[in-house]
Protein backbone atom coordinates (compact mmCIF):
# COMPACT_ATOMS: atom_id res chain seq x y z
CA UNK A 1 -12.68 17.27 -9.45
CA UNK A 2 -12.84 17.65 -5.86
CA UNK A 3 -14.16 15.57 -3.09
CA UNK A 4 -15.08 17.67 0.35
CA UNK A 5 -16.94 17.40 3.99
CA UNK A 6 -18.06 20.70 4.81
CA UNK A 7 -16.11 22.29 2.58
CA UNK A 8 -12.48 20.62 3.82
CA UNK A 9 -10.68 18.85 0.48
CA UNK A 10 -10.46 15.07 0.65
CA UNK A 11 -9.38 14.29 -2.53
CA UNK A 12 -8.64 16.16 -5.69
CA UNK A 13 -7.42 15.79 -9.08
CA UNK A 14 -8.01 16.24 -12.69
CA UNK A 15 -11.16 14.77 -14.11
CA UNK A 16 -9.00 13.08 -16.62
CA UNK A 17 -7.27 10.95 -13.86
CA UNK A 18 -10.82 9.67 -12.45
CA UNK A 19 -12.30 6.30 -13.44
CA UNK A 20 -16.21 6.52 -13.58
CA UNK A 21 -18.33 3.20 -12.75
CA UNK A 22 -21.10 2.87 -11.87
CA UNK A 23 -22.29 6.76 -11.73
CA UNK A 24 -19.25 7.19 -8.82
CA UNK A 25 -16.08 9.18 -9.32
CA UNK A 26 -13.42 6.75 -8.46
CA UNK A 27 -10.27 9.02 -7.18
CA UNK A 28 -6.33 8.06 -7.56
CA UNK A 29 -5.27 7.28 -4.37
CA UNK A 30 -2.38 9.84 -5.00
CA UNK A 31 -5.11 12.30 -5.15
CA UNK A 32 -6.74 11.57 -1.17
CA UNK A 33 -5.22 13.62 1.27
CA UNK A 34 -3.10 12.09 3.43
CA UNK A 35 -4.96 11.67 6.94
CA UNK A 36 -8.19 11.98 5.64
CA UNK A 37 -9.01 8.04 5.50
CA UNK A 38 -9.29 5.56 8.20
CA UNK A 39 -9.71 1.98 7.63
CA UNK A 40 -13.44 0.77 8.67
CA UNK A 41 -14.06 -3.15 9.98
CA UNK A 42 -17.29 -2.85 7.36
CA UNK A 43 -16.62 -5.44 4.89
CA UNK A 44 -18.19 -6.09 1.25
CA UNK A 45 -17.35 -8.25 -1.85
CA UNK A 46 -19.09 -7.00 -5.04
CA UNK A 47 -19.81 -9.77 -7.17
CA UNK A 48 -17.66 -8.33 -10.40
CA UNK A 49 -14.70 -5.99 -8.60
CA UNK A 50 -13.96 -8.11 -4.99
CA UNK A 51 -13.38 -7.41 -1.88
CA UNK A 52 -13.71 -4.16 -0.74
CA UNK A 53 -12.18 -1.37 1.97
CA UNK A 54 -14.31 0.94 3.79
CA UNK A 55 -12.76 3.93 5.22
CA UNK A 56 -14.07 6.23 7.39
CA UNK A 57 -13.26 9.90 6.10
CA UNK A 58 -12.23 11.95 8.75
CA UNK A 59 -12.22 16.39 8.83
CA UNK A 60 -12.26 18.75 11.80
CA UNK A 61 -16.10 18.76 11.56
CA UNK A 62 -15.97 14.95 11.98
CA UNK A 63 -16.04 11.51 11.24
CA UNK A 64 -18.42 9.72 8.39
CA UNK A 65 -18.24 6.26 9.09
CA UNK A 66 -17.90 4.21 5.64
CA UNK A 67 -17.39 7.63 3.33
CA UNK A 68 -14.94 5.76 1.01
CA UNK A 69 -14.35 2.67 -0.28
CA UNK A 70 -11.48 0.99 -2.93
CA UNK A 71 -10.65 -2.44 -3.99
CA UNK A 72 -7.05 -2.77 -3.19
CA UNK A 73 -7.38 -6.46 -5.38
CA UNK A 74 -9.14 -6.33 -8.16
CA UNK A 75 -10.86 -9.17 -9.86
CA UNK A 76 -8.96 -9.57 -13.52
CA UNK A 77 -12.45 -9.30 -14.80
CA UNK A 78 -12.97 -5.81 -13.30
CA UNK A 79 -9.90 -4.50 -15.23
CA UNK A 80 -11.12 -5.86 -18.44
CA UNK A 81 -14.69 -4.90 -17.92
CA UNK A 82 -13.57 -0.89 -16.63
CA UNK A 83 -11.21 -0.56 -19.58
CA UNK A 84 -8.43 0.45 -16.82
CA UNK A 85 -6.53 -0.93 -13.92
CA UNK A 86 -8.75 0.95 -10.78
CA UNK A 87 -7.18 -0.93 -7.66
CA UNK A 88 -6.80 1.27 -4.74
CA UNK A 89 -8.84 4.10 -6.18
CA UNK A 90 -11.22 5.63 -3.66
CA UNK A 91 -15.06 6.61 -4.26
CA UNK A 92 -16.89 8.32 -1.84
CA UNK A 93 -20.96 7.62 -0.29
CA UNK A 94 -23.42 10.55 0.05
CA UNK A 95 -21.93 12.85 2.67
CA UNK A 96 -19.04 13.90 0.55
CA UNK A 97 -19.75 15.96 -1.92
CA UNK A 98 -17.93 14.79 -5.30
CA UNK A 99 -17.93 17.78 -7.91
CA UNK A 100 -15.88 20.04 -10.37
C-alpha cells in the first residue's frame, strides 16, 4: 500500500503491516518517508484512542496542512479494542491518496 501527493511516495509498505480502523489505513511509522511529516499545532483527543498529532505532509508540489495524524499514547483501551498495539502509526486525510 502506498500513500502519495501528486504522485510523490509518503509512506509505503505491505498491506499486511497496516492496521485498519475506522475505514483509514493506519501506516507503520517505519513505513513514512523520512521528511515527509511536519508536526502541526492542530490538536484533537478522540474519545477511545487519545490525544492526537497532526502533521502537515510536505512534497515538492507542497504543503497539506493536517494530512496525517498518529497517537503517539495510546489509551490501553484502544489496544484492546484494535486487536494490536497502533501508537505512532500514521493515517492520512483526503488529499493523499491511500491505495495498492
Amino acid at each position: 500500500m502506498r500513500a502519495t501527493v501528486d504522485g510523490t511516495v509518503i509512506a509505503e509498505a505491505p498491506e499486511s503491516e497496516l492496521v485498519r480502523i475506522e475505514g483509514n489505513w493506519y501506516f507503520p511509522p517505519s513505513a513514512v518517508v523520512a521528511g515527509s511529516l511536519t508536526e502541526s499545532p492542530t490538536a484533537y483527543t478522540c474519545p477511545w484512542k487519545g490525544a492526537a498529532q497532526y502533521w502537515d505532509v510536505v512534497t515538492p508540489s507542497g504543503t497539506t496542512s493536517d494530512g496525517a495524524w498518529s497517537y503517539p499514547d495510546l489509551m490501553p483501551s484502544a489496544v484492546q479494542r484494535v486487536g494490536t498495539d497502533f501508537a505512532g502509526y500514521v493515517a492520512f486525510s483526503p488529499g493523499v491518496t491511500v491505495g495498492g
